[in-house]
PDB file of N, CA and C in Angstrom:
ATOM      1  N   UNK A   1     -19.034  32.567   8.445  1.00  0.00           N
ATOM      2  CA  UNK A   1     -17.688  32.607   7.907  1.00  0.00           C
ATOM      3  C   UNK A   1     -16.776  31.807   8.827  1.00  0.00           C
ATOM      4  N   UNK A   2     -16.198  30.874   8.156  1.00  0.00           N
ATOM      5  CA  UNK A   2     -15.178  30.426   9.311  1.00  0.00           C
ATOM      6  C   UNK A   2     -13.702  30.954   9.395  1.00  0.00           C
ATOM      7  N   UNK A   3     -13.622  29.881  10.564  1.00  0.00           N
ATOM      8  CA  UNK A   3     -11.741  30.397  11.032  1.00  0.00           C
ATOM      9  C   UNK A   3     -11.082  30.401   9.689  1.00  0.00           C
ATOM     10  N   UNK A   4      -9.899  31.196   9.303  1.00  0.00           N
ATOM     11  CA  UNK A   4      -8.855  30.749   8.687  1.00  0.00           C
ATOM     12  C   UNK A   4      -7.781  29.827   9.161  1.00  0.00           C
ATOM     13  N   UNK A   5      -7.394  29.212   8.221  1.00  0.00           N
ATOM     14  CA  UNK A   5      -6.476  27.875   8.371  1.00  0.00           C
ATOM     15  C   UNK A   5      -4.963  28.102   9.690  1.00  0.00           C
ATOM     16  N   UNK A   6      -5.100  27.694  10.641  1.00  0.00           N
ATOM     17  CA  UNK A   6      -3.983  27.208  11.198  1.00  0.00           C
ATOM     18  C   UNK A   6      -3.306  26.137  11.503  1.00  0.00           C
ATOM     19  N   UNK A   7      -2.433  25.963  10.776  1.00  0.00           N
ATOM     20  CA  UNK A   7      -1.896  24.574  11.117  1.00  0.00           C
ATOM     21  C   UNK A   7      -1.402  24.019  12.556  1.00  0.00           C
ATOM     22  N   UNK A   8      -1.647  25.291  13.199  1.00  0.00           N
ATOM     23  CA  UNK A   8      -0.419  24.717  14.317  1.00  0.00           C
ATOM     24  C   UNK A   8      -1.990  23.995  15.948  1.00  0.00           C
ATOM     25  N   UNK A   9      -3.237  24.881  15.024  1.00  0.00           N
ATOM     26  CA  UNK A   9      -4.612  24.246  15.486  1.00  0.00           C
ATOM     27  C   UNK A   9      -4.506  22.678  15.225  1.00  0.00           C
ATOM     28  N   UNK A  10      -4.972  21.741  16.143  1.00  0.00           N
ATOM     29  CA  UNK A  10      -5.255  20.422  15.978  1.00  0.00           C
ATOM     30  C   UNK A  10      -6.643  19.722  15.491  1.00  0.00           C
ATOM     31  N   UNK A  11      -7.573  20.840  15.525  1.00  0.00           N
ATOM     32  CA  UNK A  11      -8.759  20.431  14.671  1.00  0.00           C
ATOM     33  C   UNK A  11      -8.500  21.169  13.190  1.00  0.00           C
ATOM     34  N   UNK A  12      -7.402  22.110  12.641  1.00  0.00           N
ATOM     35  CA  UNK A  12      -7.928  22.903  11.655  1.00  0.00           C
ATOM     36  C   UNK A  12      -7.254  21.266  10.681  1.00  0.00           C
ATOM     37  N   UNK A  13      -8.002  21.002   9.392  1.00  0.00           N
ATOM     38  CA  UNK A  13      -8.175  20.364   8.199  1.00  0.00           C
ATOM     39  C   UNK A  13      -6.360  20.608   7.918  1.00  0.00           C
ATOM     40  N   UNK A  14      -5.525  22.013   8.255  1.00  0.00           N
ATOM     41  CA  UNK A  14      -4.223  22.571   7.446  1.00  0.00           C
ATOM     42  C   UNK A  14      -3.255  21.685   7.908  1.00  0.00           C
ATOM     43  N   UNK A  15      -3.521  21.011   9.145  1.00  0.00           N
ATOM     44  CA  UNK A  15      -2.712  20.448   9.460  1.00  0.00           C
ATOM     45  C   UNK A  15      -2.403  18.685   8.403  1.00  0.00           C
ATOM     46  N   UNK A  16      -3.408  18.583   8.481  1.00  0.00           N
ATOM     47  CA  UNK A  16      -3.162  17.223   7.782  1.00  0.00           C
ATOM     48  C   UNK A  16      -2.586  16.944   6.723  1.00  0.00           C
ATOM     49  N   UNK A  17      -3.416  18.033   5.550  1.00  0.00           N
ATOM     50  CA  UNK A  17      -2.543  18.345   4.362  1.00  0.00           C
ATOM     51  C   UNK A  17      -1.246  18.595   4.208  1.00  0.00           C
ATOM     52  N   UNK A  18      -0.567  19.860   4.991  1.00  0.00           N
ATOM     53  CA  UNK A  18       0.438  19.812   5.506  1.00  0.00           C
ATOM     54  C   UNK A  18       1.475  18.579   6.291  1.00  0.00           C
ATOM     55  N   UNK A  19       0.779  17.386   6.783  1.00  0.00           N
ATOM     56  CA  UNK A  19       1.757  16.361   7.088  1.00  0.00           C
ATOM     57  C   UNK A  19       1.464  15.493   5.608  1.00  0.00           C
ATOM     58  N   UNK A  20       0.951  15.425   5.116  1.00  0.00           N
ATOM     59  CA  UNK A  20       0.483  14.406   4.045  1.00  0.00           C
ATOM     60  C   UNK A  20       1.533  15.450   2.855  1.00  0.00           C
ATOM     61  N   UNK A  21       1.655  16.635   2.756  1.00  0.00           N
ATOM     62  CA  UNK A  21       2.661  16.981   1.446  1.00  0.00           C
ATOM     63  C   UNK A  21       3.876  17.282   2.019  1.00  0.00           C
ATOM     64  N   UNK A  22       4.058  17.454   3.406  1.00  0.00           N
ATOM     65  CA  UNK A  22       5.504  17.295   3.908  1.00  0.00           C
ATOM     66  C   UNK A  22       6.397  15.950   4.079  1.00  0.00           C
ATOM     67  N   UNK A  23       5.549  14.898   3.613  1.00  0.00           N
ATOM     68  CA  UNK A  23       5.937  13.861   4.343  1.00  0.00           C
ATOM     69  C   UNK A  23       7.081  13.386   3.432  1.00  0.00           C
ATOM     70  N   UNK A  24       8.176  12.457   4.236  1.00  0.00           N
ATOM     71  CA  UNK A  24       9.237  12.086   3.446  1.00  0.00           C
ATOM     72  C   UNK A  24       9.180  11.944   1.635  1.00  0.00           C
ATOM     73  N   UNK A  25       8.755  11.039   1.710  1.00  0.00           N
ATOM     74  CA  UNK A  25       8.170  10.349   0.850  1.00  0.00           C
ATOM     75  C   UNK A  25       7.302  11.554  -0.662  1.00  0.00           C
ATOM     76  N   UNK A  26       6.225  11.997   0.307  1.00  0.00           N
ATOM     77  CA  UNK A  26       5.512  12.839  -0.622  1.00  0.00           C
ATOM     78  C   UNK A  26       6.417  14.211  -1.922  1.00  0.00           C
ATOM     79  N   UNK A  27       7.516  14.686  -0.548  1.00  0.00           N
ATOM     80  CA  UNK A  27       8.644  15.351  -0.665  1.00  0.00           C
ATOM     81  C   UNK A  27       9.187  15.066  -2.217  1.00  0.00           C
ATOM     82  N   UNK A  28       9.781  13.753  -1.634  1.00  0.00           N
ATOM     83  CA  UNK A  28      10.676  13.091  -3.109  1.00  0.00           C
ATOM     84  C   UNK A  28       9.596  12.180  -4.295  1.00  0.00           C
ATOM     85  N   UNK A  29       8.434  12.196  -4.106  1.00  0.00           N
ATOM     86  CA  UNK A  29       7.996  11.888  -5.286  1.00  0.00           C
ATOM     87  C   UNK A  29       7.488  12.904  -6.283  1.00  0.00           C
ATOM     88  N   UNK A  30       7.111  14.265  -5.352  1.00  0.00           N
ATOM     89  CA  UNK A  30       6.568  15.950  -5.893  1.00  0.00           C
ATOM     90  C   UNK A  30       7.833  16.017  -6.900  1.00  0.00           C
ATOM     91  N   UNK A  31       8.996  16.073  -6.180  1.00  0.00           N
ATOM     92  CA  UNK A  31      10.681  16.269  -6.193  1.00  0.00           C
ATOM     93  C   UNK A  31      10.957  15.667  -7.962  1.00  0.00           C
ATOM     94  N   UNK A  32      10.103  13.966  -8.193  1.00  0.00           N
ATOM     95  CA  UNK A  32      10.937  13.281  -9.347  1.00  0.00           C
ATOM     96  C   UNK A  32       9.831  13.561 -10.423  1.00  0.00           C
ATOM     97  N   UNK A  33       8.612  14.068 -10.088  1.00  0.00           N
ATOM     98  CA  UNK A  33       7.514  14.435 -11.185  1.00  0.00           C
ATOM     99  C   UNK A  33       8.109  15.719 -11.293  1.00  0.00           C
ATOM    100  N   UNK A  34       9.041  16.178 -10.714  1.00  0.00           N
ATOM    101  CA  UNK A  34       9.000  17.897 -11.565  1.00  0.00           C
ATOM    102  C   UNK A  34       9.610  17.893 -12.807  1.00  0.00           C
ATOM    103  N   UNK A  35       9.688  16.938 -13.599  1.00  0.00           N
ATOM    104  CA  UNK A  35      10.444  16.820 -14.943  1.00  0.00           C
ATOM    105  C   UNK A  35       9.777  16.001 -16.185  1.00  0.00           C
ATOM    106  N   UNK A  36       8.487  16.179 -15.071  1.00  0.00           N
ATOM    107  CA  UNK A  36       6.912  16.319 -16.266  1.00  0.00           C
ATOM    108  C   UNK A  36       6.831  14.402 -15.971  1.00  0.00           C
ATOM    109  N   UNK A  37       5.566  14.017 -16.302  1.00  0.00           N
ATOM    110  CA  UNK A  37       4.935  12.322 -16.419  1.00  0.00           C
ATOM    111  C   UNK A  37       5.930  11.470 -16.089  1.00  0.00           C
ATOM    112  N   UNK A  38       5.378  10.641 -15.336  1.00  0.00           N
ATOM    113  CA  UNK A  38       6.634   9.248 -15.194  1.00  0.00           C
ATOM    114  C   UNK A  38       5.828   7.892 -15.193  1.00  0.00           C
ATOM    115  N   UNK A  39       6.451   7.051 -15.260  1.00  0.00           N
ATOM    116  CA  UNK A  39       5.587   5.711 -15.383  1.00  0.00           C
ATOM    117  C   UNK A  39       5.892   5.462 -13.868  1.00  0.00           C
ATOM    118  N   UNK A  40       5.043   4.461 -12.977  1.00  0.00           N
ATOM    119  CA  UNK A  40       5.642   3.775 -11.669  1.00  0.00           C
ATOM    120  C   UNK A  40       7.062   3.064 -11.682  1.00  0.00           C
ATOM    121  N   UNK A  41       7.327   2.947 -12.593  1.00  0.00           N
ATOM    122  CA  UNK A  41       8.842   1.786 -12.953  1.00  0.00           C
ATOM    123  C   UNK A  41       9.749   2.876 -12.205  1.00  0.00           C
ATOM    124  N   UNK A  42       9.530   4.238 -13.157  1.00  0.00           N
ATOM    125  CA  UNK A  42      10.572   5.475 -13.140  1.00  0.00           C
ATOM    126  C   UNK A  42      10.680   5.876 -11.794  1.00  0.00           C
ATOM    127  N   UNK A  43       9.807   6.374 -10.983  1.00  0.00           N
ATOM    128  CA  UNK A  43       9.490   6.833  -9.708  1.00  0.00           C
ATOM    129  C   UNK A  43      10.070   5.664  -8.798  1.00  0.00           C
ATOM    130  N   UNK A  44      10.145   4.485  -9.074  1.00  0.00           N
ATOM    131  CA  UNK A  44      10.553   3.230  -8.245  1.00  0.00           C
ATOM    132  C   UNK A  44      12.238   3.777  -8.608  1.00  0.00           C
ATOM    133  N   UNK A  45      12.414   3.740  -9.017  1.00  0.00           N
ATOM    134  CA  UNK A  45      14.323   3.714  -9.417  1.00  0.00           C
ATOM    135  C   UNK A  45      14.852   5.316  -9.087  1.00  0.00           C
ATOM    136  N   UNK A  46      14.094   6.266  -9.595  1.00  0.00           N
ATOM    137  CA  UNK A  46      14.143   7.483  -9.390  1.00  0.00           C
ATOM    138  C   UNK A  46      14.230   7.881  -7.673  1.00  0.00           C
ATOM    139  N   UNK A  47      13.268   7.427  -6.924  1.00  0.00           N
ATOM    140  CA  UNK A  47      12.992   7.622  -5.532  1.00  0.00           C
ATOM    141  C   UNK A  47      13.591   6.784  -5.084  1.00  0.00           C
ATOM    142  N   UNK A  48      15.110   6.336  -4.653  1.00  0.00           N
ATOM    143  CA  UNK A  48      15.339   5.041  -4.135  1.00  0.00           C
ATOM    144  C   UNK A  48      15.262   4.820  -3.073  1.00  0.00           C
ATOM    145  N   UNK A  49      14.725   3.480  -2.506  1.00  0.00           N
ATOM    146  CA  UNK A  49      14.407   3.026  -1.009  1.00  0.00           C
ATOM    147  C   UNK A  49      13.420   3.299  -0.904  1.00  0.00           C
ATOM    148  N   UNK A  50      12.202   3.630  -1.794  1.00  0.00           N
ATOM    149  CA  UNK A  50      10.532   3.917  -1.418  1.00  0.00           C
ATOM    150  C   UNK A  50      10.145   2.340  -2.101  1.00  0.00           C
ATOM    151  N   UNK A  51       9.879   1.453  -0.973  1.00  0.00           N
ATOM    152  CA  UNK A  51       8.936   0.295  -1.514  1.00  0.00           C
ATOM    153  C   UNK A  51       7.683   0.380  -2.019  1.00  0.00           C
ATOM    154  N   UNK A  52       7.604  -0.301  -3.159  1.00  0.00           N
ATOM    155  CA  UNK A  52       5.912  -0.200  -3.853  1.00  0.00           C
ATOM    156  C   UNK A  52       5.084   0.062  -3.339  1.00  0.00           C
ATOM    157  N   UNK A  53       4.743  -0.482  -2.151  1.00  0.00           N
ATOM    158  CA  UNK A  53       3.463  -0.254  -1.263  1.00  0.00           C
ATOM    159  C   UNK A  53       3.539   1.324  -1.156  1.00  0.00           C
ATOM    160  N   UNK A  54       4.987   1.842  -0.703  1.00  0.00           N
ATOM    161  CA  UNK A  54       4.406   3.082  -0.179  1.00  0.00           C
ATOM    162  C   UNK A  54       4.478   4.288  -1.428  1.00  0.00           C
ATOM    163  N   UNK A  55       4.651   3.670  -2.479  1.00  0.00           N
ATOM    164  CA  UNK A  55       5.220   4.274  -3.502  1.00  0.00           C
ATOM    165  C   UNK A  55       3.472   4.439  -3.993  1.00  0.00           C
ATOM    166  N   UNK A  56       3.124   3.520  -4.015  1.00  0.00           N
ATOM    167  CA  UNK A  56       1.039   3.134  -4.477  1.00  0.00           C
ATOM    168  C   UNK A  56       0.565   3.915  -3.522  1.00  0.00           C
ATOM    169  N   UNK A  57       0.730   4.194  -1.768  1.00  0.00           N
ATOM    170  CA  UNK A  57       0.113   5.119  -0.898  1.00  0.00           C
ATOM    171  C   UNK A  57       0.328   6.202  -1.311  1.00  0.00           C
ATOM    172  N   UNK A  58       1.695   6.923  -1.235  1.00  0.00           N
ATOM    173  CA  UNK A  58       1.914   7.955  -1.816  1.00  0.00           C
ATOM    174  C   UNK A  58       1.230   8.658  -3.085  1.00  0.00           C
ATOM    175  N   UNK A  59       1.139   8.038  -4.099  1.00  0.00           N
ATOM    176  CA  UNK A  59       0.867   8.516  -5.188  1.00  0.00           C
ATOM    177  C   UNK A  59      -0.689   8.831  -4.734  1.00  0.00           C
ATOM    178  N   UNK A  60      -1.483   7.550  -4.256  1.00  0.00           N
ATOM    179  CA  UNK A  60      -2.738   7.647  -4.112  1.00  0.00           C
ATOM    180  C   UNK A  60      -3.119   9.106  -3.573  1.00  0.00           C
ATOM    181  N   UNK A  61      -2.406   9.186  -2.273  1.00  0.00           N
ATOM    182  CA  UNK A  61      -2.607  10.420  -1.592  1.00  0.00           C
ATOM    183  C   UNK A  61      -2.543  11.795  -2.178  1.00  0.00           C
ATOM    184  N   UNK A  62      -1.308  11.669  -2.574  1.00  0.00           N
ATOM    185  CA  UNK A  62      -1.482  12.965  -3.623  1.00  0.00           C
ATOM    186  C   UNK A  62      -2.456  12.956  -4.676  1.00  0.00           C
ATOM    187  N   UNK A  63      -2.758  11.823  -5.095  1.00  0.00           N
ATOM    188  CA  UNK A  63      -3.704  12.391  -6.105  1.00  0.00           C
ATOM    189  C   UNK A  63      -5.291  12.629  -5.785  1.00  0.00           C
ATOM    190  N   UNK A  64      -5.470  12.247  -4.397  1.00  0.00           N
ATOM    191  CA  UNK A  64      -6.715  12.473  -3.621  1.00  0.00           C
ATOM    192  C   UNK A  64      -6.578  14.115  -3.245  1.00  0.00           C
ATOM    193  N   UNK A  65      -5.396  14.167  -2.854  1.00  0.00           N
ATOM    194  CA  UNK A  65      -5.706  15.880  -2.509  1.00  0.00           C
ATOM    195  C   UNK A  65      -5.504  16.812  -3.638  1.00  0.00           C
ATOM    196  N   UNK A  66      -5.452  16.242  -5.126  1.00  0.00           N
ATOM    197  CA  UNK A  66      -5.296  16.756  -6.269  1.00  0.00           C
ATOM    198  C   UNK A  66      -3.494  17.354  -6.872  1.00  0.00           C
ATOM    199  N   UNK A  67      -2.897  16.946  -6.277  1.00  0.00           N
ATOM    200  CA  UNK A  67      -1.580  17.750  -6.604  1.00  0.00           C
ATOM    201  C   UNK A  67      -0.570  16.751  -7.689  1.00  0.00           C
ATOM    202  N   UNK A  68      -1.325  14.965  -7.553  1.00  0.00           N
ATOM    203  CA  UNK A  68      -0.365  14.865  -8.801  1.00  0.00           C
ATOM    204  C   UNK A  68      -2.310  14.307  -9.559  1.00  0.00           C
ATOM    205  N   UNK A  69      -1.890  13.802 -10.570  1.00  0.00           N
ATOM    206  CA  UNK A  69      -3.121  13.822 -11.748  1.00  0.00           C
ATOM    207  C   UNK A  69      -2.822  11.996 -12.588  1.00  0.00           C
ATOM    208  N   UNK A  70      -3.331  11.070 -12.357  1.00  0.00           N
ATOM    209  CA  UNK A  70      -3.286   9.703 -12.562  1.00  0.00           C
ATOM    210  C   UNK A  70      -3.511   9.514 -13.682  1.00  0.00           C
ATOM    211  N   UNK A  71      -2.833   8.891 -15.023  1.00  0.00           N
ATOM    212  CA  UNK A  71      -3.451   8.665 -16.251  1.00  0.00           C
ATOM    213  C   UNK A  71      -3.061   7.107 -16.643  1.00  0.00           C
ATOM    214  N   UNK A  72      -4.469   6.574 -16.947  1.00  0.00           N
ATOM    215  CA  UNK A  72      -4.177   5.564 -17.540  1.00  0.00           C
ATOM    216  C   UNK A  72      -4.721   5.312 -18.950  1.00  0.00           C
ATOM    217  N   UNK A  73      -3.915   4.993 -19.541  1.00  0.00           N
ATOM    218  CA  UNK A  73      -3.791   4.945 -20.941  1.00  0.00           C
ATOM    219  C   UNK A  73      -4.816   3.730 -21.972  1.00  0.00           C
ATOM    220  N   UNK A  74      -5.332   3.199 -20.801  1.00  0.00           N
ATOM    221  CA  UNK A  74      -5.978   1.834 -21.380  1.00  0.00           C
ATOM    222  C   UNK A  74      -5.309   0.998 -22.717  1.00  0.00           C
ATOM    223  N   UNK A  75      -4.247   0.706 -22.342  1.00  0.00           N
ATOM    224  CA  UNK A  75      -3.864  -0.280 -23.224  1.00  0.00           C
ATOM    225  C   UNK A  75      -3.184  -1.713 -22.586  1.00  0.00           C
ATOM    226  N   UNK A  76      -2.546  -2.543 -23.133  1.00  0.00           N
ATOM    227  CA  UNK A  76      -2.295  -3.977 -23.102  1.00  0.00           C
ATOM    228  C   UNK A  76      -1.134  -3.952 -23.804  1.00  0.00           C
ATOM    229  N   UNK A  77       0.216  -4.136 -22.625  1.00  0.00           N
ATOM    230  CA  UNK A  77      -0.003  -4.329 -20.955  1.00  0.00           C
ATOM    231  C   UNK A  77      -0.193  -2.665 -20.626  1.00  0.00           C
ATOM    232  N   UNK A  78      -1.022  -2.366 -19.257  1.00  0.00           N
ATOM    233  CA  UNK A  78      -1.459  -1.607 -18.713  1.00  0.00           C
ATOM    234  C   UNK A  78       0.159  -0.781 -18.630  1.00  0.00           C
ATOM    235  N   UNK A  79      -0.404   0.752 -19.123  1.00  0.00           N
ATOM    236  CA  UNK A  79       0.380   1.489 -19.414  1.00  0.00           C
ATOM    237  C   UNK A  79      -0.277   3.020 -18.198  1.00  0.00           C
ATOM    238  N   UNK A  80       0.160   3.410 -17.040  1.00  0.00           N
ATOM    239  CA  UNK A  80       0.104   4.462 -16.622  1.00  0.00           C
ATOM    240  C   UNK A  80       1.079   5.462 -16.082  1.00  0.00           C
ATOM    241  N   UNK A  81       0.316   6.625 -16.494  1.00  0.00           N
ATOM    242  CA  UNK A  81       1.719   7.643 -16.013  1.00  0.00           C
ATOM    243  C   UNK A  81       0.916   8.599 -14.619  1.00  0.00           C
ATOM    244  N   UNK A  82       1.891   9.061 -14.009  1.00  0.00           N
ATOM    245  CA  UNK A  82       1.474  10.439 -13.147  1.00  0.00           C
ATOM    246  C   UNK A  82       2.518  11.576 -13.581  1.00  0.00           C
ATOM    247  N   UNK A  83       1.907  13.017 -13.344  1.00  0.00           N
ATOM    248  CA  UNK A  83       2.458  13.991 -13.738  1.00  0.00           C
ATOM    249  C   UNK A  83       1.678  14.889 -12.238  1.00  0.00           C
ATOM    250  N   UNK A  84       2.130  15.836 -12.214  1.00  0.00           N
ATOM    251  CA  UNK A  84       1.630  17.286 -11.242  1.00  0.00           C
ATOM    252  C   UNK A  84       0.786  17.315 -11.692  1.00  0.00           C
ATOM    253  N   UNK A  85      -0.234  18.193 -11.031  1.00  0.00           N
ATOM    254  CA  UNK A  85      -1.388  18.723 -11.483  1.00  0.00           C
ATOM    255  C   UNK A  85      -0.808  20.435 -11.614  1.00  0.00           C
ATOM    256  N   UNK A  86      -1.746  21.441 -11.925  1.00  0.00           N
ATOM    257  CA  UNK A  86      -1.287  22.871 -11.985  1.00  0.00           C
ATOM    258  C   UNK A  86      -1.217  23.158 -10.043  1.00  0.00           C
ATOM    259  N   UNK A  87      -2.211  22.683  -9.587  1.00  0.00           N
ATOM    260  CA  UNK A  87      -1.754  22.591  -8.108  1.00  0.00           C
ATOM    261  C   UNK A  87      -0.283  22.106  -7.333  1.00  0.00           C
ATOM    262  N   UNK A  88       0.111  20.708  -8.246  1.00  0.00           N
ATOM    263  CA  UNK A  88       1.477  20.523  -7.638  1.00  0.00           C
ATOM    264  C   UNK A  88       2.034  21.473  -8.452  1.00  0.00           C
ATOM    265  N   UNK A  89       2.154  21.682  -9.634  1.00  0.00           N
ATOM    266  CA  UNK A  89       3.035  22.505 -10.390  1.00  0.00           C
ATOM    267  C   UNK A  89       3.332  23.825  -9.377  1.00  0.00           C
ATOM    268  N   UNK A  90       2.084  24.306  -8.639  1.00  0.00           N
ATOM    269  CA  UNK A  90       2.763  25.186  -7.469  1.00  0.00           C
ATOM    270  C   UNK A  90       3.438  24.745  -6.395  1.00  0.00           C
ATOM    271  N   UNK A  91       3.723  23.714  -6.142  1.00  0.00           N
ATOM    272  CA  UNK A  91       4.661  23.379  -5.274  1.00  0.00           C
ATOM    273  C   UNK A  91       6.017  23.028  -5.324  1.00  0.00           C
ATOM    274  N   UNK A  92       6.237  22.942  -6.572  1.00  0.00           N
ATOM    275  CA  UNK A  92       7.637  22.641  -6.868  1.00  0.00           C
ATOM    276  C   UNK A  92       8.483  23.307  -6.938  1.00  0.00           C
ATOM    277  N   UNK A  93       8.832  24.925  -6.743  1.00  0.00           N
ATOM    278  CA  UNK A  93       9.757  25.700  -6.214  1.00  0.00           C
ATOM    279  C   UNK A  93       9.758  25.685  -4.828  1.00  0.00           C
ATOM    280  N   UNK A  94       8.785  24.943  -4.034  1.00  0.00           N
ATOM    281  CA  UNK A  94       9.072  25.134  -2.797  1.00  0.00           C
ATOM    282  C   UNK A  94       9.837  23.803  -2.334  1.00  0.00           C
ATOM    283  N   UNK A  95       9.264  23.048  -3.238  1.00  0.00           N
ATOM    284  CA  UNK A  95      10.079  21.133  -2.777  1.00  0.00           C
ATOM    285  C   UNK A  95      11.622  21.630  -3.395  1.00  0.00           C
ATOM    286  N   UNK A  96      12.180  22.572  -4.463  1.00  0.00           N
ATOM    287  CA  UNK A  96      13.084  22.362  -4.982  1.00  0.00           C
ATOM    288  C   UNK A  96      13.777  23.439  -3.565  1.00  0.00           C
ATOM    289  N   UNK A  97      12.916  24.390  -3.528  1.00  0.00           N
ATOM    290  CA  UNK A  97      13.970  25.334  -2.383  1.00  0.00           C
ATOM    291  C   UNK A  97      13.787  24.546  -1.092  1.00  0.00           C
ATOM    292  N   UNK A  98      13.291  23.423  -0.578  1.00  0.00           N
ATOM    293  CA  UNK A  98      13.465  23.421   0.734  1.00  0.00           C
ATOM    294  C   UNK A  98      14.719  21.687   0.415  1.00  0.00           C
ATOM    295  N   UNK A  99      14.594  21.505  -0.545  1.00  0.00           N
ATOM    296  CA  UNK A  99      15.477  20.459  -0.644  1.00  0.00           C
ATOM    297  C   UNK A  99      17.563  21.065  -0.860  1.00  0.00           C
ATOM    298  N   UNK A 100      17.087  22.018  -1.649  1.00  0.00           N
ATOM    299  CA  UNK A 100      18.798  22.811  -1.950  1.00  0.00           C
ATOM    300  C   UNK A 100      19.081  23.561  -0.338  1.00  0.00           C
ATOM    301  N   UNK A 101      17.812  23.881   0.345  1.00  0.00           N
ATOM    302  CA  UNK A 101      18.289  24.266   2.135  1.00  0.00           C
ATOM    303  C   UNK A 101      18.606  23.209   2.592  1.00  0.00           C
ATOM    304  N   UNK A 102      18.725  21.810   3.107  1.00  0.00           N
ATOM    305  CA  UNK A 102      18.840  20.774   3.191  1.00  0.00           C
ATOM    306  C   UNK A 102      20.224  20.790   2.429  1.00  0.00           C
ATOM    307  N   UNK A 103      20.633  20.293   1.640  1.00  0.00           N
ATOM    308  CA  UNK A 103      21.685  20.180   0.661  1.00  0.00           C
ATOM    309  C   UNK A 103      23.074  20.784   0.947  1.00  0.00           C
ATOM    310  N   UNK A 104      22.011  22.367   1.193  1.00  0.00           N
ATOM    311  CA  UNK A 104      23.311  23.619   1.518  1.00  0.00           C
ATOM    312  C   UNK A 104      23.789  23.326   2.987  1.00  0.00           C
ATOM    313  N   UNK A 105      23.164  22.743   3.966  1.00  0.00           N
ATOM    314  CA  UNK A 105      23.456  23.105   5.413  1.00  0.00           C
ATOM    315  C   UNK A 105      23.684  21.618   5.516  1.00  0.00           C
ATOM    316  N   UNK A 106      23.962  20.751   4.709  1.00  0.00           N
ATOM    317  CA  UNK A 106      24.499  19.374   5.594  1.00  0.00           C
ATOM    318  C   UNK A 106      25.177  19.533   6.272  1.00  0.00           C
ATOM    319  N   UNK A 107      26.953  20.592   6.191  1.00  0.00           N
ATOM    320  CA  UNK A 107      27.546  20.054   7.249  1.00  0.00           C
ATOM    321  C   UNK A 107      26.898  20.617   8.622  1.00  0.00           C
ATOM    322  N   UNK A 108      26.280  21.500   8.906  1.00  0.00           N
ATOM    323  CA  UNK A 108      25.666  22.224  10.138  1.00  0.00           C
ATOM    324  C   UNK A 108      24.798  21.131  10.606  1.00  0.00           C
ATOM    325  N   UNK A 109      23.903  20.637   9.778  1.00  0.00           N
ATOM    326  CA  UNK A 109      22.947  19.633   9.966  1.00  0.00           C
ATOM    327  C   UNK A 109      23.514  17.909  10.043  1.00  0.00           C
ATOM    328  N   UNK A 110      24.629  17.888   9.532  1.00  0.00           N
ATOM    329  CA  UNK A 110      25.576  16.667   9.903  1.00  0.00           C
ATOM    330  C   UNK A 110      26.024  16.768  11.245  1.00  0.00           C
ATOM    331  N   UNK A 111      25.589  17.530  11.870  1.00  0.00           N
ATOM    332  CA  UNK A 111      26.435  17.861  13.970  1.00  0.00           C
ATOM    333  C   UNK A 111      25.600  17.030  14.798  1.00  0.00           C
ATOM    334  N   UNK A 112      24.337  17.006  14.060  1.00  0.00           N
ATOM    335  CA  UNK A 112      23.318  16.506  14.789  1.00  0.00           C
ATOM    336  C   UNK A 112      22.292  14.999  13.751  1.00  0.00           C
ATOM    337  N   UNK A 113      23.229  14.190  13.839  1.00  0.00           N
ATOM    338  CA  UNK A 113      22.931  12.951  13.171  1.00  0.00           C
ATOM    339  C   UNK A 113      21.410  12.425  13.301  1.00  0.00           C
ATOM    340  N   UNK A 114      20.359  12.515  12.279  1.00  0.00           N
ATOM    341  CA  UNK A 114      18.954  12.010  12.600  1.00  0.00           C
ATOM    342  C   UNK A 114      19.196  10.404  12.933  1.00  0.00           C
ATOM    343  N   UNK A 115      18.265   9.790  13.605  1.00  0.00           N
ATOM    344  CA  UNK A 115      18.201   8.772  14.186  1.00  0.00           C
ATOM    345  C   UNK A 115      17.759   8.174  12.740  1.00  0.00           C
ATOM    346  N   UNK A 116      18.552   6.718  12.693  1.00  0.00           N
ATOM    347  CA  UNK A 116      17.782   5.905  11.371  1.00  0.00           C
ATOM    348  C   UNK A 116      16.945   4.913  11.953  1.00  0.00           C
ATOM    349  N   UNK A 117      15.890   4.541  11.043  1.00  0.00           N
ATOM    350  CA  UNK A 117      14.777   3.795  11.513  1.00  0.00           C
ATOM    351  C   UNK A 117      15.828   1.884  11.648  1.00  0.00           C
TER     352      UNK A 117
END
């Protein structure tokens, strides 16, 4: 039987997942699929300031660890959508509550200005 998952362990697997669905990015694309299928066009305009490249990593990733679900439609011109899977579908009260904490505490969290890249 093995260990149970700790993230805060540097060999446990929890950690990774955990940076890979926390990550900026992952955040706000979970965030613009919660309003069901989108084409890449949508998610590009929807997510603004995520360049294609990382917009194609992103998606990839999530859909490797199963939480969004890739469909392509096989038609001409190439038509694909992503949507949640029932796995992301569990995550989206938590992307929606940790984004309205964020939201609610700007000015507290405005005292202490994040560094921009």
């Amino acid at each position: 039987m093995g260990l149970p998952p700790n993230v805060l362990s540097q060999r446990c697997a929890s950690r990774r997942y955990l940076a890979l669905v926390a990550s900026k990015w992952s955040l706000l694309v979970i965030n613009a699929l919660d309003d069901g299928p989108a084409r890449n066009g949508f998610l590009m305009r929807k997510v603004e300031g995520i360049s294609q490249k990382m917009l194609t990593q992103t998606l990839r990733d999530l859909e490797a660890t199963g939480i969004v679900r890739r469909e392509d439609h096989r038609t001409v011109p190439p038509h694909v959508t992503y949507e949640l899977t029932p796995l992301g579908k569990s995550l989206r009260q938590e992307v929606r509550s940790l984004i309205a904490w964020v939201e609610s505490h700007m000015p507290a969290l405005g005292r202490a200005e994040p560094n921009q890249p």
